[in-house]
C-alpha atoms as a PDB file:
ATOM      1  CA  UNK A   1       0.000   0.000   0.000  1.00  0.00           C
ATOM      2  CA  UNK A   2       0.957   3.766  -0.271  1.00  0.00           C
ATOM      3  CA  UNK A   3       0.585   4.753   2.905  1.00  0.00           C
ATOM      4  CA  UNK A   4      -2.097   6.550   5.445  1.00  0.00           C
ATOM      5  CA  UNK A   5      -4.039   9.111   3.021  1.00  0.00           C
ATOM      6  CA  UNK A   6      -2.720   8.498  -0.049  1.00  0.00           C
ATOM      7  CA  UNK A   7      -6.417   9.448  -1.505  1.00  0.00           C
ATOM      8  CA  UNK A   8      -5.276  11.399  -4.746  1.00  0.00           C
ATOM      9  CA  UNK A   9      -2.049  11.023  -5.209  1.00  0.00           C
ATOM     10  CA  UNK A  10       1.364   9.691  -4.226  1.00  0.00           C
ATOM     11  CA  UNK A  11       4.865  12.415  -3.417  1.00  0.00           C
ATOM     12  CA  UNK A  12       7.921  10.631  -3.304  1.00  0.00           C
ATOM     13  CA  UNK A  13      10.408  12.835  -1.265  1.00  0.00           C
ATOM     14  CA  UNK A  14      14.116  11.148  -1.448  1.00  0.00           C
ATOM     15  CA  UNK A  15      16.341  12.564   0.412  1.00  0.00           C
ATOM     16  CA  UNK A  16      20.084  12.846   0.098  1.00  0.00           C
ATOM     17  CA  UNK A  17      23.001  11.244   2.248  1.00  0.00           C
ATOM     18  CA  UNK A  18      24.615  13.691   3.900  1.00  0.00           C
ATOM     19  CA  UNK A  19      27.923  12.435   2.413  1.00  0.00           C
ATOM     20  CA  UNK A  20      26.538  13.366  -0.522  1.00  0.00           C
ATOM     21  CA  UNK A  21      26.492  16.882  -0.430  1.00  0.00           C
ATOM     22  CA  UNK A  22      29.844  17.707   1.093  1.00  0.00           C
ATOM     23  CA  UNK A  23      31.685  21.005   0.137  1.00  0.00           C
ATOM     24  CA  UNK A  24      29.817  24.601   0.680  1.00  0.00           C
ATOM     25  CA  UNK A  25      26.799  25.889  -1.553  1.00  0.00           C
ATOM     26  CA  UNK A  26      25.415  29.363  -1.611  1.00  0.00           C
ATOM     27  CA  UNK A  27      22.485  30.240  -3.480  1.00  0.00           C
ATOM     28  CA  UNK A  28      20.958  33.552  -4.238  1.00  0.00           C
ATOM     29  CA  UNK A  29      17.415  34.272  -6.400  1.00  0.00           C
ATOM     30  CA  UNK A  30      15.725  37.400  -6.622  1.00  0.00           C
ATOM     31  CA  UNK A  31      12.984  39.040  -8.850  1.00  0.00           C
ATOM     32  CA  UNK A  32       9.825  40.612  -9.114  1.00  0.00           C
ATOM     33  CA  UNK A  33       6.848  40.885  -6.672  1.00  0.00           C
ATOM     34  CA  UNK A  34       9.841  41.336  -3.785  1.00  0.00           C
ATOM     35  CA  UNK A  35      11.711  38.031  -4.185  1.00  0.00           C
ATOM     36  CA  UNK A  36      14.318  37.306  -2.288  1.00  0.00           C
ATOM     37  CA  UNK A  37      15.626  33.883  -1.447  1.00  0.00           C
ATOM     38  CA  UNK A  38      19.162  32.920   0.070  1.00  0.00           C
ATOM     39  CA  UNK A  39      20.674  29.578   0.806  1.00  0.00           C
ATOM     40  CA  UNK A  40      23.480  28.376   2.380  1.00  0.00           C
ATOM     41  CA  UNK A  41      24.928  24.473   2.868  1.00  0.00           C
ATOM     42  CA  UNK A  42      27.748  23.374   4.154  1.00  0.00           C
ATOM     43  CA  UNK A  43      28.822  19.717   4.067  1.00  0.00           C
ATOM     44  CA  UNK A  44      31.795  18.244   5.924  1.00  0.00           C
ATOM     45  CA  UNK A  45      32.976  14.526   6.817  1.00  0.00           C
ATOM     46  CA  UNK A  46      34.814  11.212   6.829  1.00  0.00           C
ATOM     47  CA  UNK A  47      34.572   7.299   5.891  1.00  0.00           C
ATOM     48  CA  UNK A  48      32.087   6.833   9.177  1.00  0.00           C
ATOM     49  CA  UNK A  49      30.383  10.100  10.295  1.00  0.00           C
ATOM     50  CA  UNK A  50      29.344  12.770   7.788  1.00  0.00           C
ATOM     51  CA  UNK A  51      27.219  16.047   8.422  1.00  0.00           C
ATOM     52  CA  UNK A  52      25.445  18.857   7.140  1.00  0.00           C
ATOM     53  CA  UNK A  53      24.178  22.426   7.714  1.00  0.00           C
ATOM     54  CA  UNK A  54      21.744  24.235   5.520  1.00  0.00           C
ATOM     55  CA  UNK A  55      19.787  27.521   6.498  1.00  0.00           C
ATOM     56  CA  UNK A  56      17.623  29.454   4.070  1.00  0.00           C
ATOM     57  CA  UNK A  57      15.899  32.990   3.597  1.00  0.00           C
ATOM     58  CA  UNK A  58      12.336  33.571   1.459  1.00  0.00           C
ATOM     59  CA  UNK A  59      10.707  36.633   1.598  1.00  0.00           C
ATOM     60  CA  UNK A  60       8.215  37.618  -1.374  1.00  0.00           C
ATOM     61  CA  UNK A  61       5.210  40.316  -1.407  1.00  0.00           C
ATOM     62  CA  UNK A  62       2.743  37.805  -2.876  1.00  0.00           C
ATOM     63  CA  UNK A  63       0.326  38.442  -5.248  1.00  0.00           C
ATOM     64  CA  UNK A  64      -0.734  41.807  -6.533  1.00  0.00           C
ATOM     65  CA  UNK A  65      -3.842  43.730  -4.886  1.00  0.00           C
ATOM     66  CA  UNK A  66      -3.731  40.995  -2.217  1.00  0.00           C
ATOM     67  CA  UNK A  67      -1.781  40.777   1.129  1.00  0.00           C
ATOM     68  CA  UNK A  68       0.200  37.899   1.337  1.00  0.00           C
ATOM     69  CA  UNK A  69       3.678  38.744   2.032  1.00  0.00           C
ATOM     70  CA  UNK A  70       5.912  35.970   3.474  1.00  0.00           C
ATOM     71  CA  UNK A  71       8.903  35.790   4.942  1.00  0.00           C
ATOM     72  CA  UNK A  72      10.289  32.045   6.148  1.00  0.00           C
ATOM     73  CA  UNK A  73      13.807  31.227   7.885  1.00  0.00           C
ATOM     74  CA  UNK A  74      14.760  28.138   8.221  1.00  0.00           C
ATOM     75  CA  UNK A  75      17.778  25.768   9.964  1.00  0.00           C
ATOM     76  CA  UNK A  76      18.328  22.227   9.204  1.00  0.00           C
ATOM     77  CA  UNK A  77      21.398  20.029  10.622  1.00  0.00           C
ATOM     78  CA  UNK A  78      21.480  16.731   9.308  1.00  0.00           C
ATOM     79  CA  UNK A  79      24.195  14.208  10.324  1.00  0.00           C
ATOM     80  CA  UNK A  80      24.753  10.224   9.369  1.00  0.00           C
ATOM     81  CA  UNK A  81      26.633   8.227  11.293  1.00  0.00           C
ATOM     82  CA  UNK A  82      27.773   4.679  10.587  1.00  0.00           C
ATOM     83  CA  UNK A  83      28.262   2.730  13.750  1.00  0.00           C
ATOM     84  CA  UNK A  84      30.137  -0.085  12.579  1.00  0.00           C
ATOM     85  CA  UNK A  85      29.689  -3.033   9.980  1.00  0.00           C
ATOM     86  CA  UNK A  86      25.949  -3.190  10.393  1.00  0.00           C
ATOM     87  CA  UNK A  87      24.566  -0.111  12.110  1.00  0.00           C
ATOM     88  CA  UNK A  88      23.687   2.972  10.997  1.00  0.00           C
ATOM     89  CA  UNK A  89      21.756   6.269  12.861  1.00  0.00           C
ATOM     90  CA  UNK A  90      21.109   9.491  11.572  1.00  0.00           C
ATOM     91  CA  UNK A  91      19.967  12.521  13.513  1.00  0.00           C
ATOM     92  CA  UNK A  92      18.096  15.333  11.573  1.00  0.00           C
ATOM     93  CA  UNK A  93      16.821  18.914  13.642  1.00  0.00           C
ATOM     94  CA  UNK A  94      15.573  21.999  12.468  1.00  0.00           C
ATOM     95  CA  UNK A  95      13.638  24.894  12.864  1.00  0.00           C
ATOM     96  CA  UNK A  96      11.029  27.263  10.206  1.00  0.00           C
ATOM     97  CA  UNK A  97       9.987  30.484  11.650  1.00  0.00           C
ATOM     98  CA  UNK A  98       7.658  31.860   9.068  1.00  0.00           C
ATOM     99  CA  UNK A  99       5.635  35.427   8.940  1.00  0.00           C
ATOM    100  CA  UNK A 100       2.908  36.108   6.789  1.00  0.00           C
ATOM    101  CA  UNK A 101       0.238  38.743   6.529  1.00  0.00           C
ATOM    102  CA  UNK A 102      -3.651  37.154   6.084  1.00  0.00           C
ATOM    103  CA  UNK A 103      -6.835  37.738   6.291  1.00  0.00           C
ATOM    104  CA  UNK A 104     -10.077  38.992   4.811  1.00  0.00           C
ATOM    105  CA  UNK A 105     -12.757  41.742   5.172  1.00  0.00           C
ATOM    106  CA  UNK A 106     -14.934  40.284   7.701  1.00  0.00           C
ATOM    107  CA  UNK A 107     -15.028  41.816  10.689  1.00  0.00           C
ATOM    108  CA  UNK A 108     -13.833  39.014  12.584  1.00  0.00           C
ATOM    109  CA  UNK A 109     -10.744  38.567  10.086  1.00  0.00           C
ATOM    110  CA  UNK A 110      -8.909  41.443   9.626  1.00  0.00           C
ATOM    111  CA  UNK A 111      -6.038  41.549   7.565  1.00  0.00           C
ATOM    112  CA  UNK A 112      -2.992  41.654  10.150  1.00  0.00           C
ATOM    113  CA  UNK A 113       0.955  39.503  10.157  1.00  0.00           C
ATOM    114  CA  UNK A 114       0.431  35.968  11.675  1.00  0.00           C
ATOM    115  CA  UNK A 115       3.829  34.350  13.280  1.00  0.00           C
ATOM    116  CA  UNK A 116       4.145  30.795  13.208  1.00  0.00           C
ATOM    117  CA  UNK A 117       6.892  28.595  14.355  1.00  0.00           C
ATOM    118  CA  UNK A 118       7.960  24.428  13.922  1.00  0.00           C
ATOM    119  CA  UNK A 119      10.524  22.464  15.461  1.00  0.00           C
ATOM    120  CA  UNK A 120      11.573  19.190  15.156  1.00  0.00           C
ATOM    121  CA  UNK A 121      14.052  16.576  15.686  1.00  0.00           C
ATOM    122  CA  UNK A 122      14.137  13.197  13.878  1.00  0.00           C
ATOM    123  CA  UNK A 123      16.274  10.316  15.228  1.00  0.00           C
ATOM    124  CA  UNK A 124      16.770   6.827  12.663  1.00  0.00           C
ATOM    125  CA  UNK A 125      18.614   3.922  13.256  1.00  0.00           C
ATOM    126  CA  UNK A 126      19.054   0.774  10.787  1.00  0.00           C
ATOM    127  CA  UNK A 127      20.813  -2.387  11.069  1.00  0.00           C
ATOM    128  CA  UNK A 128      21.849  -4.462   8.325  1.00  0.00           C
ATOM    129  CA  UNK A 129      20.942  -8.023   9.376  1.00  0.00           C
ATOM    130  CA  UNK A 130      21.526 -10.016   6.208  1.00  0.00           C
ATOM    131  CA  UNK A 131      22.055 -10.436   2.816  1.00  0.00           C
ATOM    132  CA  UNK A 132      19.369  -7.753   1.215  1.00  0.00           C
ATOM    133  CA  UNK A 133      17.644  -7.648   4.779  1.00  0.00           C
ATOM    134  CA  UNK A 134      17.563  -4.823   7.413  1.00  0.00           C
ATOM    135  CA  UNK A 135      15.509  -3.531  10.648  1.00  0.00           C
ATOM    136  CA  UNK A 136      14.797   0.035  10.327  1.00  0.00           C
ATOM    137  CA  UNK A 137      13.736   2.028  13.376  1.00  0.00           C
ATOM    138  CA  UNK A 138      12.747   5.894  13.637  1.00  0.00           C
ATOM    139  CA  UNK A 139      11.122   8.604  15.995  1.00  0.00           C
ATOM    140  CA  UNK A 140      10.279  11.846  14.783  1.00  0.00           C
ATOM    141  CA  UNK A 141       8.688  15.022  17.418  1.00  0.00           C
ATOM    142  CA  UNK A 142       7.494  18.292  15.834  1.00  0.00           C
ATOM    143  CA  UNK A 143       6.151  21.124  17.829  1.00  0.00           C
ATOM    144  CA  UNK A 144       4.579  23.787  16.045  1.00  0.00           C
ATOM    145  CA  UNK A 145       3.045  27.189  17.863  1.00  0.00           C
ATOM    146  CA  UNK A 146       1.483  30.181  15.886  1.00  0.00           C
ATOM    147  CA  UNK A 147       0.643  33.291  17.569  1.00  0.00           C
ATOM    148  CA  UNK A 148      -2.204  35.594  16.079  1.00  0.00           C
ATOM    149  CA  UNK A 149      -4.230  37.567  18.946  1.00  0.00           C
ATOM    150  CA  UNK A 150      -5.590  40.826  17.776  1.00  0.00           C
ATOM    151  CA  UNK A 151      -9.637  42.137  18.762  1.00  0.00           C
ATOM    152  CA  UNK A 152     -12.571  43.351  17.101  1.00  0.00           C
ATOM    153  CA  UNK A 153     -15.502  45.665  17.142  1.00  0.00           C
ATOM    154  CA  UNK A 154     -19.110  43.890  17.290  1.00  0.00           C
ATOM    155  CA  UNK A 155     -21.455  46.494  17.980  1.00  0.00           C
ATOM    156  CA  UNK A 156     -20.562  48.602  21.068  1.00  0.00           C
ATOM    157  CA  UNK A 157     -17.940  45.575  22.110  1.00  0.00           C
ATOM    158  CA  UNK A 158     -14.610  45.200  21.621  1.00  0.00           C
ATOM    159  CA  UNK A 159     -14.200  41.368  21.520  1.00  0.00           C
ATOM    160  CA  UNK A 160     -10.842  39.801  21.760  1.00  0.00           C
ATOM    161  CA  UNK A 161      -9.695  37.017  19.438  1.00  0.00           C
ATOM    162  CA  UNK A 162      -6.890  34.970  19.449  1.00  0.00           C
ATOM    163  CA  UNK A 163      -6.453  32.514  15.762  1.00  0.00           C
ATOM    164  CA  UNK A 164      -3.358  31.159  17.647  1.00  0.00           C
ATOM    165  CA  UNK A 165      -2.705  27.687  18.053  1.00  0.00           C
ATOM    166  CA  UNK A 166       0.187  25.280  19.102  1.00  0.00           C
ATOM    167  CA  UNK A 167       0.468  21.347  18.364  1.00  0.00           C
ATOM    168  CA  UNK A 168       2.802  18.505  19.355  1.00  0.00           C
ATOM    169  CA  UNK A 169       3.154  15.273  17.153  1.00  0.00           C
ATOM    170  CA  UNK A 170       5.178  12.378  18.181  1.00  0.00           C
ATOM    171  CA  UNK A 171       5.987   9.674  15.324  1.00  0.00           C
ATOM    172  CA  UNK A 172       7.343   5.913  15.890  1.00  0.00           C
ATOM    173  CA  UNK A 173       8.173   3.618  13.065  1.00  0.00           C
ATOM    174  CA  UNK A 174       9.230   0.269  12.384  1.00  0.00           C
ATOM    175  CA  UNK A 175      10.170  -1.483   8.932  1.00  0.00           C
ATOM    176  CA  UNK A 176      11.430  -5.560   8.328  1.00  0.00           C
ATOM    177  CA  UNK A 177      12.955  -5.552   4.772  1.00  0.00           C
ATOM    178  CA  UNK A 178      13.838  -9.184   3.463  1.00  0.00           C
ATOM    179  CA  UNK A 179      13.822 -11.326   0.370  1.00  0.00           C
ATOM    180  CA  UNK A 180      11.403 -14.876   1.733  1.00  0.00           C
ATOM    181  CA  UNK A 181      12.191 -16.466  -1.515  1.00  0.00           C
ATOM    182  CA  UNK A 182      15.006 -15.799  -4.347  1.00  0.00           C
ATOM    183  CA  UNK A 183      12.161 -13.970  -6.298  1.00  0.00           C
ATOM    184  CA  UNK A 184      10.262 -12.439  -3.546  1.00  0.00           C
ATOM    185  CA  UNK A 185      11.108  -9.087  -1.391  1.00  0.00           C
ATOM    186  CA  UNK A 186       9.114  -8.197   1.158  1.00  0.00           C
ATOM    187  CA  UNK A 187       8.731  -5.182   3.371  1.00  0.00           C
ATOM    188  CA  UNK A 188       6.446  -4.825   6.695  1.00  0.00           C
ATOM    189  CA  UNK A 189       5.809  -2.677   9.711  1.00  0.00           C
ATOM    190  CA  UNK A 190       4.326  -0.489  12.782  1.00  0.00           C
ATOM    191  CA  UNK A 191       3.965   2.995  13.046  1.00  0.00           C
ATOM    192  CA  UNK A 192       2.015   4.680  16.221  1.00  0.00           C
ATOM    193  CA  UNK A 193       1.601   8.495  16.199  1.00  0.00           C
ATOM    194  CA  UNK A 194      -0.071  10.917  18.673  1.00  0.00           C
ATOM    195  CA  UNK A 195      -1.047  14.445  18.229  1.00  0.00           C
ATOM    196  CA  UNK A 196      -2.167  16.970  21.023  1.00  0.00           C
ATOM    197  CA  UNK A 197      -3.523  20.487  19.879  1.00  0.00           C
ATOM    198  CA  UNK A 198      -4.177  23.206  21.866  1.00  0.00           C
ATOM    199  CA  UNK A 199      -6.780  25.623  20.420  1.00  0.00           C
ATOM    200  CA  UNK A 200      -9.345  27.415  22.563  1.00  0.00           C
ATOM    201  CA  UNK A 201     -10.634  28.886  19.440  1.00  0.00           C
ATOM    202  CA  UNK A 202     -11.188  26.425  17.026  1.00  0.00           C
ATOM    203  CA  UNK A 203     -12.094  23.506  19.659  1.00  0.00           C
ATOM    204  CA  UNK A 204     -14.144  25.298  22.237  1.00  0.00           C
ATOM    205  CA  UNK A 205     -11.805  23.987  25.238  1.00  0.00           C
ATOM    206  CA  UNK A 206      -8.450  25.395  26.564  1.00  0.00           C
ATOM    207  CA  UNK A 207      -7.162  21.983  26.777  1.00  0.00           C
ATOM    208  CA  UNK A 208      -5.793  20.083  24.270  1.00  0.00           C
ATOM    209  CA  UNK A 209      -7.391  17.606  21.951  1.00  0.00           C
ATOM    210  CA  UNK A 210      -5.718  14.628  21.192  1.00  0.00           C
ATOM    211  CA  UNK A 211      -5.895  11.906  18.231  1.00  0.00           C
ATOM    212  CA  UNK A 212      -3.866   8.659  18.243  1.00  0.00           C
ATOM    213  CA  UNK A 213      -3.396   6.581  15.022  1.00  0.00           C
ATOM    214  CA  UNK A 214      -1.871   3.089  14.899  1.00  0.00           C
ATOM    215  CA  UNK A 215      -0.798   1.592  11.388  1.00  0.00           C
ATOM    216  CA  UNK A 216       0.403  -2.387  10.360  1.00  0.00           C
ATOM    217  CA  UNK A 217       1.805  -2.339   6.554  1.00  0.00           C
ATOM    218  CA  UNK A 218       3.395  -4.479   4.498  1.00  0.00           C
ATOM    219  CA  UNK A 219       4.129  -4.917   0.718  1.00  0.00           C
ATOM    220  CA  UNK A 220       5.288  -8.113  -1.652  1.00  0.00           C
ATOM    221  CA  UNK A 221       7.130  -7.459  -4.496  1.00  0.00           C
ATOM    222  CA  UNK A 222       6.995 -11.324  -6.612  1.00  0.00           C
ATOM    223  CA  UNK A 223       8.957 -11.859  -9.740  1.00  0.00           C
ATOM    224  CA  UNK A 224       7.758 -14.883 -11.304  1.00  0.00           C
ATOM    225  CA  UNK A 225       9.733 -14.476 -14.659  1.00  0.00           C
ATOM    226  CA  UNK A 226      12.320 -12.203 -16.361  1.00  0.00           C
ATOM    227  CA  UNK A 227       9.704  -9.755 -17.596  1.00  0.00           C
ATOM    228  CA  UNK A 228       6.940  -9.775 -15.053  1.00  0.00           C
ATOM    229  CA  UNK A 229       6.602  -8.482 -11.879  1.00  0.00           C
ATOM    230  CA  UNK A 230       3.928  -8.542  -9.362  1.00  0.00           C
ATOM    231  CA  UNK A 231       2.938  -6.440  -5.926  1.00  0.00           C
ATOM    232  CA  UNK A 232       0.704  -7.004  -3.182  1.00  0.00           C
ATOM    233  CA  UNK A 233       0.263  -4.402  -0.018  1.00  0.00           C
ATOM    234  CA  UNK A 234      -2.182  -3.500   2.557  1.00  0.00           C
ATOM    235  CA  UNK A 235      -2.336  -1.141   5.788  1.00  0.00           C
ATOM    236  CA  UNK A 236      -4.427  -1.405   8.104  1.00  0.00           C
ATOM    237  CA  UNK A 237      -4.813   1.542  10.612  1.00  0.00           C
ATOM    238  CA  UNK A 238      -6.688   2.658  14.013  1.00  0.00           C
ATOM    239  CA  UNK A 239      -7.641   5.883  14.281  1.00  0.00           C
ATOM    240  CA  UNK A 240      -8.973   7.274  17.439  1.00  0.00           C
ATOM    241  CA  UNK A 241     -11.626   9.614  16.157  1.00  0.00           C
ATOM    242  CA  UNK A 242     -12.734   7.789  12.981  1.00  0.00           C
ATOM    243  CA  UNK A 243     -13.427   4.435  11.481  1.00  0.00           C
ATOM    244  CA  UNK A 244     -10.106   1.950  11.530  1.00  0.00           C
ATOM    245  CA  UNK A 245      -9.690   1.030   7.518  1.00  0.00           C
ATOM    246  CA  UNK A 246      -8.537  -1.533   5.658  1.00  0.00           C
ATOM    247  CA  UNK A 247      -6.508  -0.492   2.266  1.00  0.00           C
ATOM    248  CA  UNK A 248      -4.977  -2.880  -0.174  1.00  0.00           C
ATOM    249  CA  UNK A 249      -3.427  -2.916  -3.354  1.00  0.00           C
ATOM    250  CA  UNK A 250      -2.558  -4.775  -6.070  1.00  0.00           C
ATOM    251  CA  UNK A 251      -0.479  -4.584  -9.613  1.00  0.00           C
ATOM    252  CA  UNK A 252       0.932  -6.538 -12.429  1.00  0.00           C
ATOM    253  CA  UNK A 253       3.495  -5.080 -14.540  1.00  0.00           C
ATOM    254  CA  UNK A 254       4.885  -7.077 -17.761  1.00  0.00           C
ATOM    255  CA  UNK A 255       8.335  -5.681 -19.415  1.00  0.00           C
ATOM    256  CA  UNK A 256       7.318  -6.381 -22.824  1.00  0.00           C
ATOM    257  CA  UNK A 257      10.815  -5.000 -24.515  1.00  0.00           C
ATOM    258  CA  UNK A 258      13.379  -2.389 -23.898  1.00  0.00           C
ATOM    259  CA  UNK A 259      12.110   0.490 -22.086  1.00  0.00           C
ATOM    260  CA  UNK A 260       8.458  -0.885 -22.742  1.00  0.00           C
ATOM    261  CA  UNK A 261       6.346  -2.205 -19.430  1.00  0.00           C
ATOM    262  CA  UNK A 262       2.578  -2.435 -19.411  1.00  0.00           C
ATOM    263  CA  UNK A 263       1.139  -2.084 -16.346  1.00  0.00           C
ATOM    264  CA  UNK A 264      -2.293  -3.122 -14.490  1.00  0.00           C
ATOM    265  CA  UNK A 265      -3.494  -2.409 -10.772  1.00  0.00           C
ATOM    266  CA  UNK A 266      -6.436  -1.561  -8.396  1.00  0.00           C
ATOM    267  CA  UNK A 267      -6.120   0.240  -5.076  1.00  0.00           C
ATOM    268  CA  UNK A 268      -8.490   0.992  -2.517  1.00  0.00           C
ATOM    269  CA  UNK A 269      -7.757   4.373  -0.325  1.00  0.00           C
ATOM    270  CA  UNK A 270      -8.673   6.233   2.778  1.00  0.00           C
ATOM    271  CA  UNK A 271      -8.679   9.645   3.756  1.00  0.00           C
ATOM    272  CA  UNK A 272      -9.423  10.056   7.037  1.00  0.00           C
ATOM    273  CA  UNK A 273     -10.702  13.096   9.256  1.00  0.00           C
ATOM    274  CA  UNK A 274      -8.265  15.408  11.092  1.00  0.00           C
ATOM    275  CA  UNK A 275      -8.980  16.729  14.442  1.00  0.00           C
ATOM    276  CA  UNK A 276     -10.634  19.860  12.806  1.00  0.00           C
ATOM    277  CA  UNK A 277     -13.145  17.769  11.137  1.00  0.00           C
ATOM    278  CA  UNK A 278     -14.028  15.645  13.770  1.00  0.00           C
ATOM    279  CA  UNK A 279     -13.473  18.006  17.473  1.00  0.00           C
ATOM    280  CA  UNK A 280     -14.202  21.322  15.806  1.00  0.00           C
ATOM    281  CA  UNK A 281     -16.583  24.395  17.390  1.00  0.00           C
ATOM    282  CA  UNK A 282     -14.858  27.127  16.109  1.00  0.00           C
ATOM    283  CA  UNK A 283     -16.831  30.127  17.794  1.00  0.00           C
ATOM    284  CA  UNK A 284     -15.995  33.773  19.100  1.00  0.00           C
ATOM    285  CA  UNK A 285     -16.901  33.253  22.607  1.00  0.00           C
ATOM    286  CA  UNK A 286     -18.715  35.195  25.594  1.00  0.00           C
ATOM    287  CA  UNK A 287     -16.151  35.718  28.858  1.00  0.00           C
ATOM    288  CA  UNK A 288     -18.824  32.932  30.075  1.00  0.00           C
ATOM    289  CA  UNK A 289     -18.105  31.282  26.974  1.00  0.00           C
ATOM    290  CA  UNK A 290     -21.281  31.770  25.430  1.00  0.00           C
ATOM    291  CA  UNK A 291     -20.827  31.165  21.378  1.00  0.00           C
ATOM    292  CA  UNK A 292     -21.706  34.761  20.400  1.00  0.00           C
ATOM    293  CA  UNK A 293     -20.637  33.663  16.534  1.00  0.00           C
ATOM    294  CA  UNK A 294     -20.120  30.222  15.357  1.00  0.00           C
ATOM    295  CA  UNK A 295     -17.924  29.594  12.096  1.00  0.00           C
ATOM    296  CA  UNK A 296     -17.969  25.792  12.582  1.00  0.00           C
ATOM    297  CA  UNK A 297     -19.560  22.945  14.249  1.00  0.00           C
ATOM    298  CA  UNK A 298     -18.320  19.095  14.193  1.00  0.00           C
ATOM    299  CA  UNK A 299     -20.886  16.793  14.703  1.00  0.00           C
ATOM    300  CA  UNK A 300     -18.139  13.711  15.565  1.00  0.00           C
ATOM    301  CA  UNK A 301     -19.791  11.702  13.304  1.00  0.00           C
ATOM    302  CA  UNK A 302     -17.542  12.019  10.044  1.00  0.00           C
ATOM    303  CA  UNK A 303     -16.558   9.082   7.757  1.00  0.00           C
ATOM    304  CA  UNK A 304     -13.197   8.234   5.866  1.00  0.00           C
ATOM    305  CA  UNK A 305     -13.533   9.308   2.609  1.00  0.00           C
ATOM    306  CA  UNK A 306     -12.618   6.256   0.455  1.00  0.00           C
ATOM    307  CA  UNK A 307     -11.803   5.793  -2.888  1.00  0.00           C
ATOM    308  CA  UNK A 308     -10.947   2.624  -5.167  1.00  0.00           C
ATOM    309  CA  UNK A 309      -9.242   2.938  -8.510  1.00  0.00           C
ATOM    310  CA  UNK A 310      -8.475   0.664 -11.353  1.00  0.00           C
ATOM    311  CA  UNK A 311      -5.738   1.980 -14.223  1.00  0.00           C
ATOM    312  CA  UNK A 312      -4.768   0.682 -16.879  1.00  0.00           C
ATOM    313  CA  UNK A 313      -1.106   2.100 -18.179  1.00  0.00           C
ATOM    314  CA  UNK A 314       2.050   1.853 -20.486  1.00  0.00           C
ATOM    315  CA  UNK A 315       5.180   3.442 -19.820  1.00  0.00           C
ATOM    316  CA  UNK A 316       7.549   3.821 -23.189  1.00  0.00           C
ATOM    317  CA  UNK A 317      11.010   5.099 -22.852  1.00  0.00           C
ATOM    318  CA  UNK A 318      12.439   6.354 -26.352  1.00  0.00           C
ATOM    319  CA  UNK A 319      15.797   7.246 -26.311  1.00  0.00           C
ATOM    320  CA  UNK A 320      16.727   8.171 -29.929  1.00  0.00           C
ATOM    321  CA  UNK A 321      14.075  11.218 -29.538  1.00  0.00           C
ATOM    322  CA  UNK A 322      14.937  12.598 -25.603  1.00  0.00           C
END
């Protein structure tokens, strides 16, 4: 399977190895409608422990007749460390401080500079326990705050509001890679992830809601012959405030000559709620906390949104023209 919410689309993000981006790069765009972005990495290491520093600089005024301006910093250390024959851990931290100015013409939304601020820290470890099989391990913690407080007239009142918000996420992952047969590689897991936001806002409570989501994977990758090549995958996932789903997949792919596969598959996919949808009563509230104007309501009861597709594909490579 793709993954938890992989309802229109897939994004494959590959990242690179520290040790491959030693030496120092400094990048500088600028151009109309106030852009301005800066970057600077530096890359430094040996045969076992390799690391990396890159912070960055955009600032643009958005689009015209519309305020929008941004303005994002960010700081990223990445470093990859290989422990001996068989282990390796990598530690990746970070932090994007962005400023942007929002809002609308109701009264309740005035336009106005919203601060918003994420940190995070992700911690992997692998071992390397056979021949083309390995035990992956990672933890990953972002905290996120945004501050936006400002008040507004409603009739003789000046009410206060405050948009901000602040949210912690802690991520745990597990993957077994391994080959059961000669023609067979398989790949299967755990991942368990809480969230806790804080909103009084949009949830109606100064306390934090929470939402915990537990997920088993796995996918089969079966080559029966030269030119054909099968997969099979499924996740199953818990989620505290909706449904728990079931999601499989399946595809056939035959290599019928250089550069030439056809391809066959059908998918079923999930998206499920997020806290908004499900704890939501966005209001402007009384001192008492009397809802003197509601935006939004949840009534709890929202479903997945689920999807099944069936396609139907060739992929052609033709060198002599590209």
């Amino acid at each position: 399977a793709y993954g938890s919410n992989a309802f229109l689309g897939v994004v494959n993000i590959i990242t690179r190895h520290a040790a491959e981006t030693r030496g120092a790069v400094a990048e500088l765009r600028t151009g109309s409608g106030g852009i301005e972005d800066r970057r600077l990495r530096l890359g430094a290491g040996g045969e076992n422990l390799n690391l990396r520093l890159t912070a960055e600089t955009q600032n643009d005024r958005g689009l015209d007749n519309f305020r929008d301006d941004l303005r994002r910093r960010l700081v990223d250390v990445r470093a990859d460390w290989r422990l001996g024959l068989r282990d390796e851990l990598q530690l990746q931290l970070g932090e994007i401080a962005t400023g942007q100015q929002q809002g609308s013409n109701k009264v309740d939304d005035p336009w106005r500079s919203q601060a918003q601020r994420q940190q995070f820290v992700a911690i992997g470890w692998r071992r390397a326990l056979g021949d083309a099989e390995d035990l992956a391990l990672r933890y990953y913690r972002s905290e996120e705050r945004a501050g936006d407080a400002f008040a507004f007239a409603l009739g003789p009142f000046s009410v206060p509001l405050d948009y901000g918000f602040s949210s912690v996420r802690n991520n745990v992952e597990v993957v077994h890679t391994f080959r059961p047969l000669a023609n067979t590689r398989l790949a299967w897991g755990g991942e368990l992830r809480t969230d806790a936001v804080t909103g009084a806002l949009y949830y109606g409570r100064a306390d934090a809601v929470s939402l915990t989501i537990g997920r088993v994977f796995g996918n089969l990758e079966w080559r029966p012959g030269h030119d054909w090549v099968a997969n099979a995958g499924a996740t199953w996932e818990y989620d505290s405030n909706a449904k728990t789903t079931f999601a499989p997949r399946f595809a056939l792919n035959r290599h019928v000559a250089p550069g030439q596969t056809l391809r066959a598959g059908i998918a079923r996919a999930y998206r499920t709620p997020s806290l908004f949808e499900t704890r939501s009563d966005f209001a402007v509230r009384a001192s008492d906390g009397t809802a003197l104007l509601r935006r939004y309501l949840s009534t709890g009861t929202v479903e997945p949104e689920r999807v099944t597709s069936r396609e139907i594909g060739w992929l052609a490579e033709f060198p002599a023209i590209s």
